[in-house]
Protein backbone atom coordinates (compact mmCIF):
# COMPACT_ATOMS: atom_id res chain seq x y z
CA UNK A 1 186.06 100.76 105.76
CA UNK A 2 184.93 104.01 104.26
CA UNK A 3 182.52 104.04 101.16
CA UNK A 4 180.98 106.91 99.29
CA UNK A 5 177.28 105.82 98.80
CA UNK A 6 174.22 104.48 100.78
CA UNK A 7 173.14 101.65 98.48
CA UNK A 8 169.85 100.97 97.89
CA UNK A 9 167.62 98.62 100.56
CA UNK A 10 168.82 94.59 99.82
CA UNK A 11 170.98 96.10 96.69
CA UNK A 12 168.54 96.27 94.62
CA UNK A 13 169.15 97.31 91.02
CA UNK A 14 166.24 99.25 89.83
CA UNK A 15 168.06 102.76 89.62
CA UNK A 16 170.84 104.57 87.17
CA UNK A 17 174.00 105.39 88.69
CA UNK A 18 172.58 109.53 89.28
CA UNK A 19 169.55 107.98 91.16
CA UNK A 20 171.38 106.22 93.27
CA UNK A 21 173.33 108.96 94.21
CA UNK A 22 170.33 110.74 95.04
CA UNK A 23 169.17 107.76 96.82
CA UNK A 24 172.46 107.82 99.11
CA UNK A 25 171.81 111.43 99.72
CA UNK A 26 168.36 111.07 101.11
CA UNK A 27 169.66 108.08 103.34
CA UNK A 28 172.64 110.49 104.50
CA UNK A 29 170.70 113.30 105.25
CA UNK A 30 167.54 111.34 107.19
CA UNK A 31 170.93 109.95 109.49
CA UNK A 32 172.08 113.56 109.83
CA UNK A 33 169.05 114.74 110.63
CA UNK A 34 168.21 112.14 113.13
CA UNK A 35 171.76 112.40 114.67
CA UNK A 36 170.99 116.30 115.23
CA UNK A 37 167.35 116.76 116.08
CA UNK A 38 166.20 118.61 119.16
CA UNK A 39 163.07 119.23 120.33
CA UNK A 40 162.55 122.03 122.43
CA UNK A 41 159.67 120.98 123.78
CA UNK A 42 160.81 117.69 125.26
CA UNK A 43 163.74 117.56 128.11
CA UNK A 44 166.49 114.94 127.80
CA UNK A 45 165.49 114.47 123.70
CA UNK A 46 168.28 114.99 121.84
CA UNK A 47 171.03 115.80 120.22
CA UNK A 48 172.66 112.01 119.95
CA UNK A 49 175.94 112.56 118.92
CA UNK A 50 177.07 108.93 119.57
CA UNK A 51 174.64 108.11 115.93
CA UNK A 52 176.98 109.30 113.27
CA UNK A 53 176.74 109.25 109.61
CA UNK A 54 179.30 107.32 107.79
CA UNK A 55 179.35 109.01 104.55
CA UNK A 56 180.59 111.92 107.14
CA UNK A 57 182.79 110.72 109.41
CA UNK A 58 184.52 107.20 108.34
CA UNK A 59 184.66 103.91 110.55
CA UNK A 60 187.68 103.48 112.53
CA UNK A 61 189.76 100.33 111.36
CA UNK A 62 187.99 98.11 114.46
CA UNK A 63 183.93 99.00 112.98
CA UNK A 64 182.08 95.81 113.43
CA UNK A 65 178.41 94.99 111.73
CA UNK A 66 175.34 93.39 114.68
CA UNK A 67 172.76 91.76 113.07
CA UNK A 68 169.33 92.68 115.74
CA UNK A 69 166.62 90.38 115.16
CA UNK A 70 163.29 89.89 116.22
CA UNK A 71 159.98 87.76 115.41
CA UNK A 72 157.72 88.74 112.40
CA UNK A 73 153.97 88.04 113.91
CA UNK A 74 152.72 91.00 115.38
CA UNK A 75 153.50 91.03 119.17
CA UNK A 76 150.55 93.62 119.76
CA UNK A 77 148.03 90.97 118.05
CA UNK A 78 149.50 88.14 120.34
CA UNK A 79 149.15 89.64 123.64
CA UNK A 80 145.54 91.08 123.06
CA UNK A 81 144.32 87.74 122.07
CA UNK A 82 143.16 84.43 123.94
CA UNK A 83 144.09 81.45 121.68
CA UNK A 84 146.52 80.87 118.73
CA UNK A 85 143.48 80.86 116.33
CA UNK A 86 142.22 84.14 117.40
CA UNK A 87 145.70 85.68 116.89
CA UNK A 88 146.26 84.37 113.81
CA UNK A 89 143.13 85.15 111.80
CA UNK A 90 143.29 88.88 113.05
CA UNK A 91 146.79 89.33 112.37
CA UNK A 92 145.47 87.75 108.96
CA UNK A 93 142.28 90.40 108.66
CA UNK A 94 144.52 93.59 107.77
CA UNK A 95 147.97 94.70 107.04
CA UNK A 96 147.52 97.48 109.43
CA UNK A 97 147.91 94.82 112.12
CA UNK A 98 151.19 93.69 111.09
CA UNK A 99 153.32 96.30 112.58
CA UNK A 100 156.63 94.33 112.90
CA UNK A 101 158.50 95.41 109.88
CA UNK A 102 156.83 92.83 107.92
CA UNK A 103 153.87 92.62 106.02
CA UNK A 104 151.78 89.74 103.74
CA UNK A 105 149.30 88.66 101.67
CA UNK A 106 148.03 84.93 100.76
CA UNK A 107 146.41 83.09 97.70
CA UNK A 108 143.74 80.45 98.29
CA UNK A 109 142.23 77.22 95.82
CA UNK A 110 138.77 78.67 95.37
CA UNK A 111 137.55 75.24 95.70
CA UNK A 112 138.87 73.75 98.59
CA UNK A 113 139.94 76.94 99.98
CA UNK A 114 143.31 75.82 101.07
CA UNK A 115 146.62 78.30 100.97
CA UNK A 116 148.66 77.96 98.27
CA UNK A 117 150.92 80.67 98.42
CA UNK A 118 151.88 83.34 100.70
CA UNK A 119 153.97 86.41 100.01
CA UNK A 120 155.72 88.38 102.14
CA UNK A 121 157.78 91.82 101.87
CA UNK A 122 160.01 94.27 103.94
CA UNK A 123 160.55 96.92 101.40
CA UNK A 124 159.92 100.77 103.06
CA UNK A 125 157.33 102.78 101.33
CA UNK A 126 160.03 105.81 101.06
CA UNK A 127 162.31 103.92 98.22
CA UNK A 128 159.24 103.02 96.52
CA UNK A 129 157.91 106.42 96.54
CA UNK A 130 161.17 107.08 95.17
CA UNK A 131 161.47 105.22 92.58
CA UNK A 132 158.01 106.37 91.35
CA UNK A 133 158.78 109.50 91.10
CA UNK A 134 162.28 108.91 88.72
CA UNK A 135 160.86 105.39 87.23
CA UNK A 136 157.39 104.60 86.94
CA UNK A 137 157.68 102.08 84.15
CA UNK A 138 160.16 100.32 86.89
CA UNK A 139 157.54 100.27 89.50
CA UNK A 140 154.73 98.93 87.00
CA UNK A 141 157.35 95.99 86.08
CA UNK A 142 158.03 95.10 89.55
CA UNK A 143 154.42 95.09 90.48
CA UNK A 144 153.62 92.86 87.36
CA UNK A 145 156.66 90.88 88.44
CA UNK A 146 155.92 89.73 92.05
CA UNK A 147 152.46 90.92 92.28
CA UNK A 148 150.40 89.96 89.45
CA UNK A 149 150.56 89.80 85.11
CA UNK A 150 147.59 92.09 85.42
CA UNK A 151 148.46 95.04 87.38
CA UNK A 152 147.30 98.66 84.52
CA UNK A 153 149.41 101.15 85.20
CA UNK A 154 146.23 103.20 86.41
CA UNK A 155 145.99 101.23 89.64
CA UNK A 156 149.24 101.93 90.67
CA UNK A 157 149.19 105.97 89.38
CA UNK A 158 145.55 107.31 89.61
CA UNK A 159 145.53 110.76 88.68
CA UNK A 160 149.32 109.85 87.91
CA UNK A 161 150.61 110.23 91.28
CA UNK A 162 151.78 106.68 92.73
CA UNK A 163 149.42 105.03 95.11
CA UNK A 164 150.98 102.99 97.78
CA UNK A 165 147.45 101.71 99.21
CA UNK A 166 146.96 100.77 95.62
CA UNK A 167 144.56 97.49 95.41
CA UNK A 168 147.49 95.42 94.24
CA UNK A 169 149.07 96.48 97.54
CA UNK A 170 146.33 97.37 100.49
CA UNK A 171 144.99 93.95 101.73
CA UNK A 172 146.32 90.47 102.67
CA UNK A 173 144.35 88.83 99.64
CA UNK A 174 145.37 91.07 96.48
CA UNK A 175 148.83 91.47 96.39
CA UNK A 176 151.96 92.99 98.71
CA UNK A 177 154.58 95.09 96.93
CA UNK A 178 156.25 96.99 99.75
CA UNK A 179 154.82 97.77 103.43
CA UNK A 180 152.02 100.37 104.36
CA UNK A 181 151.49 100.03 107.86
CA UNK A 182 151.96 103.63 109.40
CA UNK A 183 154.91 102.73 111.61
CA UNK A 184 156.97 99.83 109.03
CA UNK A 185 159.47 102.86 107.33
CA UNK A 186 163.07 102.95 107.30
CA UNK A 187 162.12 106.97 108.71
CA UNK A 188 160.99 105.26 111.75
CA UNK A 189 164.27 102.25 111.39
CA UNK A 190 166.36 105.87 111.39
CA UNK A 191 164.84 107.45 113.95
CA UNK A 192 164.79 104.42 116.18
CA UNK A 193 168.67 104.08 115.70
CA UNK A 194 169.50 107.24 116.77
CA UNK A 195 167.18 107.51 119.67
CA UNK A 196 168.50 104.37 121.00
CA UNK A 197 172.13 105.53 121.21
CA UNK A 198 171.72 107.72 124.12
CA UNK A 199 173.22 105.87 127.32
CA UNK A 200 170.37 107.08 129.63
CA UNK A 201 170.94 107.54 133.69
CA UNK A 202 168.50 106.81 136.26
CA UNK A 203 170.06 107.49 139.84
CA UNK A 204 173.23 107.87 138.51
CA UNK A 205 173.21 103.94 137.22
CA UNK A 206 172.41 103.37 133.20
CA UNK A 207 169.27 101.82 132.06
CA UNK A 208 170.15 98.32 130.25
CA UNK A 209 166.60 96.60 129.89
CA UNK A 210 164.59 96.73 127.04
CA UNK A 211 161.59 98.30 128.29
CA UNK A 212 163.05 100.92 130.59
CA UNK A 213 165.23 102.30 127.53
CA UNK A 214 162.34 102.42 124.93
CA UNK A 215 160.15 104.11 127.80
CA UNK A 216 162.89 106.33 129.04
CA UNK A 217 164.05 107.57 125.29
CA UNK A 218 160.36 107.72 123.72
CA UNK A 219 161.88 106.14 120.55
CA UNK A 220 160.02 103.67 119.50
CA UNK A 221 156.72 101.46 120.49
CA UNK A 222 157.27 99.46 123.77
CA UNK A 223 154.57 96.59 123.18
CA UNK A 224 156.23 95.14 119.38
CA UNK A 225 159.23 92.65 119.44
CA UNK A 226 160.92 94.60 117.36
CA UNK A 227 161.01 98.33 118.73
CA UNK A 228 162.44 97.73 122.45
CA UNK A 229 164.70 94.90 121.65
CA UNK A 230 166.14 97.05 118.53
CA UNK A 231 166.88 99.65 120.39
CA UNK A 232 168.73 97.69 123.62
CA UNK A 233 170.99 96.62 121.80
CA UNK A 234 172.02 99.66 119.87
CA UNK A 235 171.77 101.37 123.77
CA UNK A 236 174.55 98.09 124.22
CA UNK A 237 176.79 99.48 121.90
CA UNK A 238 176.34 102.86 122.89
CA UNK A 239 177.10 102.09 126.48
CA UNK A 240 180.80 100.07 125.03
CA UNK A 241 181.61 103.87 124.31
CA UNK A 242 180.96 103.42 120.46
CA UNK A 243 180.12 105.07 117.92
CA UNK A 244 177.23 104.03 116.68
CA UNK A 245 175.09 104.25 112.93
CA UNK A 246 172.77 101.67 110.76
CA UNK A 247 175.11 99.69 108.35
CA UNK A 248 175.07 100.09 104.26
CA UNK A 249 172.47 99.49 102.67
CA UNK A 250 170.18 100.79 105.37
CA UNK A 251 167.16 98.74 105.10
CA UNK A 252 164.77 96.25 106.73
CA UNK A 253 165.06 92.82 106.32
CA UNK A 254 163.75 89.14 106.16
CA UNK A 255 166.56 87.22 108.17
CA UNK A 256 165.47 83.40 107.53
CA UNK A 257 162.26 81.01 108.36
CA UNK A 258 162.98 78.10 111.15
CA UNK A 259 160.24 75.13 110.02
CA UNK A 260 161.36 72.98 113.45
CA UNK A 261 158.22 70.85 113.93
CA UNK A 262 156.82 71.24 110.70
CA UNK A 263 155.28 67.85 108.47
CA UNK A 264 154.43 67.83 104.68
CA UNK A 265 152.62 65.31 103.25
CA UNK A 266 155.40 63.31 101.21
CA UNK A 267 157.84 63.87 103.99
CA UNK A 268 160.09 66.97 101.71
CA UNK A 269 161.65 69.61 103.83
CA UNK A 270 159.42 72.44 103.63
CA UNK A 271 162.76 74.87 103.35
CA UNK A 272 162.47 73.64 99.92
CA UNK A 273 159.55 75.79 99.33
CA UNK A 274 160.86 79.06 100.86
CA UNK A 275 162.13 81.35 98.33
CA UNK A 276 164.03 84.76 98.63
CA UNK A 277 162.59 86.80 95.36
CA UNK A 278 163.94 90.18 95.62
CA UNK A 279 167.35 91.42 97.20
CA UNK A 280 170.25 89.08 98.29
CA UNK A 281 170.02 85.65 100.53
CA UNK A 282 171.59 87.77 103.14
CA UNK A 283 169.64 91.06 102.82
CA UNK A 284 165.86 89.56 101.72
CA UNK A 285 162.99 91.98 100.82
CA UNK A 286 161.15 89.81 99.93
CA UNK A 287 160.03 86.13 100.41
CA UNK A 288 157.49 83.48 98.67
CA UNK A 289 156.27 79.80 100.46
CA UNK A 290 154.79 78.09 97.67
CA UNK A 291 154.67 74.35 97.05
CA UNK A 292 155.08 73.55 93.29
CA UNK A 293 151.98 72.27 91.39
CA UNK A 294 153.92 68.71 90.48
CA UNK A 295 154.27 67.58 94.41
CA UNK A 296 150.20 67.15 94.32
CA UNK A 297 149.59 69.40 97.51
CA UNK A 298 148.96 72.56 98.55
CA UNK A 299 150.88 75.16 101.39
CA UNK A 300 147.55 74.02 103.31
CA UNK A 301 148.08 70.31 103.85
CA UNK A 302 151.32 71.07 105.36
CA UNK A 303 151.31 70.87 109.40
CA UNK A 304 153.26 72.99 111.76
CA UNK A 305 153.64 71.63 115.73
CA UNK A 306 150.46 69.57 114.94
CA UNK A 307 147.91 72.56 113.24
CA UNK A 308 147.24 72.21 109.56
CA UNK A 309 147.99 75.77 107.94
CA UNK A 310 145.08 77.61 107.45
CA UNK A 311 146.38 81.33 108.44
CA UNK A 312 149.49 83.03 106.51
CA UNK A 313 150.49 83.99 110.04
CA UNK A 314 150.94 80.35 111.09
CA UNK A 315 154.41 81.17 108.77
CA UNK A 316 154.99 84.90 110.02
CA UNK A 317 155.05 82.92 113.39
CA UNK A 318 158.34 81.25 112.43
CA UNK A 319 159.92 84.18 110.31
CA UNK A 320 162.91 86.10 111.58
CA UNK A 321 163.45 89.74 110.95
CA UNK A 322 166.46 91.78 110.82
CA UNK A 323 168.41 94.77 110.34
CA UNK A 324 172.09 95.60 110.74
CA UNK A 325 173.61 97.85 112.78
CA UNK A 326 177.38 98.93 112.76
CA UNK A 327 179.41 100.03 116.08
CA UNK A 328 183.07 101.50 115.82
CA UNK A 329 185.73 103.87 117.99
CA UNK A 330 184.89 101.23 120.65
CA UNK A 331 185.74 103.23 124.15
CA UNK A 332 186.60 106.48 122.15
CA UNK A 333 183.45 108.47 122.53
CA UNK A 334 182.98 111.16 125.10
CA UNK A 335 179.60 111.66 124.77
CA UNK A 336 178.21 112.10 128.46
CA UNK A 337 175.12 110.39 129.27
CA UNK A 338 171.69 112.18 129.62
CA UNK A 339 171.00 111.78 133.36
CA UNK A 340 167.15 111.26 133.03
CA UNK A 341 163.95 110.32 130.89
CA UNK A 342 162.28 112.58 128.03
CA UNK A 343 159.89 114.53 129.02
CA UNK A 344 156.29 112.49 128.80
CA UNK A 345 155.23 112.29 125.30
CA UNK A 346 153.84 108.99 123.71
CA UNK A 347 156.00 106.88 122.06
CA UNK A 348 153.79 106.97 118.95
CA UNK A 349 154.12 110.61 118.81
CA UNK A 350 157.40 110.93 118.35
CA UNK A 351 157.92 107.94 115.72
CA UNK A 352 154.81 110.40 113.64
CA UNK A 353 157.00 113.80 114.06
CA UNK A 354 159.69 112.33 111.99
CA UNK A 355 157.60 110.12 109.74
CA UNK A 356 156.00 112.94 107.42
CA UNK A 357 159.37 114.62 107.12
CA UNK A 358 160.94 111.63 105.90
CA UNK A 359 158.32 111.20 103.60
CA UNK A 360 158.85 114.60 101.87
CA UNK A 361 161.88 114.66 101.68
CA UNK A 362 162.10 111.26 99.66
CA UNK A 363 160.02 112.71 97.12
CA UNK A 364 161.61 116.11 96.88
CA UNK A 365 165.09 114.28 96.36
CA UNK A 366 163.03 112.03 93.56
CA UNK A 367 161.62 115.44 92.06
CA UNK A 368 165.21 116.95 91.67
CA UNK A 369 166.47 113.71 89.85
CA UNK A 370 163.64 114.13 87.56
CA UNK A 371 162.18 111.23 85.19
């Protein structure tokens, strides 16, 4: 099962065979990197030498791929608010809010205000930093591609360094390229990995639920769907004795939409209207809900479990996110178990210590490629 390159998130095409290669070398170092850090300031941190790097060290002929999933809407929005409606126009108000590894943006009929289409995107902010800095032309394509005919090349490069918070991609009513939330990067997807893969003891017995791992190993936020469960079940692997790693490509990704107890108007399955439109069925970036113009209705006359949709997050509600992780050398490692918690830091904190890193580092292996 060994390969010689990290592909790009979803297989995406929009590189030349050297910037891919630089590509797979960012992705191998950030999994190095993650695999080694210490902190000396924190007890019980790191190193977590059950996360390996398969570039590195091949998988063993019994390797096996784990798709973890988890809901897209916001968990933090749900449990801080008092009624469906509430949740759903905040989580609505601001892509900052939508902190699960997916992000959106709807179109509404200026007259009857009605949603007509909603778009939504997985895509980390690191390749597309990337591929800024080797192929802007690329990025202005893709943006007047999925986003809109009239994107200028000056909104996305001001100055002619690439905006991410450009105004094509920085609300949930212009446009949504890739994500911006602070904590939605694969840097964070990394770091959560490898954090994960320590087999923690408390009282000699290992930790095995979801929130006493994330707490324990300060890896990740404890309050998301995505963050605790993630990481449980990478700890589950870890604890089979395995080696443990993220599986090629290394990316985020939009798993499916379940439209149980939904109703349109002339009785089609709303499926129908789902479409992937970037990456492959099975590794989605990206994702549309539109209704054509010929069926005579709109994305709001549609009715899910007896509400009409009126909120894009009515649809993030029923979205299912993913990413893949791979396990081998089942009952090989002898890696000993930390016997204890890091030392109290928030778990915030140490998803922002590896962030900016991961961030510079994209765009120094972009600069190196060169244009």
């Amino acid at each position: 099962m060994a390969f010689t390159q990290f592909d790009p998130p979803g297989f995406a095409d929009d590189l030349t065979p050297e910037q891919r290669a630089a590509w797979s070398r960012w992705i191998s170092d950030e999994i190095t990197a993650a695999r080694e850090r210490t902190n000396p300031k924190r007890v019980n941190y790191g190193p977590r030498l059950q996360f390996f790097n398969p570039l590195t060290q091949a998988p063993a002929a019994d390797a096996v791929e784990k798709d973890i999933t988890w809901t897209a809407f916001p968990r933090v929005v749900e449990v801080s608010s008092t009624s469906d409606k509430q949740r759903w126009r905040r989580a609505d108000a601001s892509r900052d809010t939508q902190d699960e590894y997916c992000e959106w943006t709807m179109e509404r009929d200026p007259a009857t205000h009605k949603i007509t289409r909603v778009a939504f995107t997985c895509e980390g902010p690191e390749y597309w930093k990337f591929l800024a800095a080797v192929n802007p032309a690329k990025v202005l394509e893709l943006y007047r591609k999925h986003v809109s005919p009239d994107v200028a090349r000056e909104d996305l490069f001001p100055g002619g360094e690439y905006n991410e918070r450009n105004r094509w991609n920085n609300s949930t009513t212009e446009g949504v390229m890739h994500l911006i939330q602070g904590a939605n990067t694969l840097g964070a997807e990394i770091e959560l990995a490898a954090g994960a893969s320590i087999v923690r003891l408390n009282g000699g017995a290992p930790l095995t639920s979801e929130q006493d791992l994330i707490k324990c190993g300060a890896y990740g936020e404890p309050s998301r769907h995505s963050d605790p469960h993630i990481g449980a079940l990478v700890n589950e692997l870890a604890r089979a004795r395995a080696d443990v790693t993220l599986a090629n490509p290394v990316g985020l990704y939009i798993a499916g939409l379940s439209v149980t107890g939904w109703t349109t108007p002339d009785g089609t399955d709303p499926a129908t209207f789902w479409r992937i439109t970037r990456g492959r069925p099975e590794k989605a970036l990206r994702a549309v809900f539109e209704v054509p113009p010929e069926r005579g209705y709109a994305v709001g006359d549609i009715w899910i479990d007896g509400n009409k949709i009126d909120f894009a997050a009515q649809i993030a509600d029923r979205i299912t996110m993913k990413l893949t992780g791979l396990a081998t050398r089942f009952n090989l490692s002898t890696v000993a178990p930390m016997n204890g918690c890091v030392s109290k830091v928030a778990a915030a904190k140490a998803l922002e210590s590896v962030e900016a890193p991961s961030v510079a580092g994209v765009l120094e292996r972009a600069r190196r490629v060169g244009r």
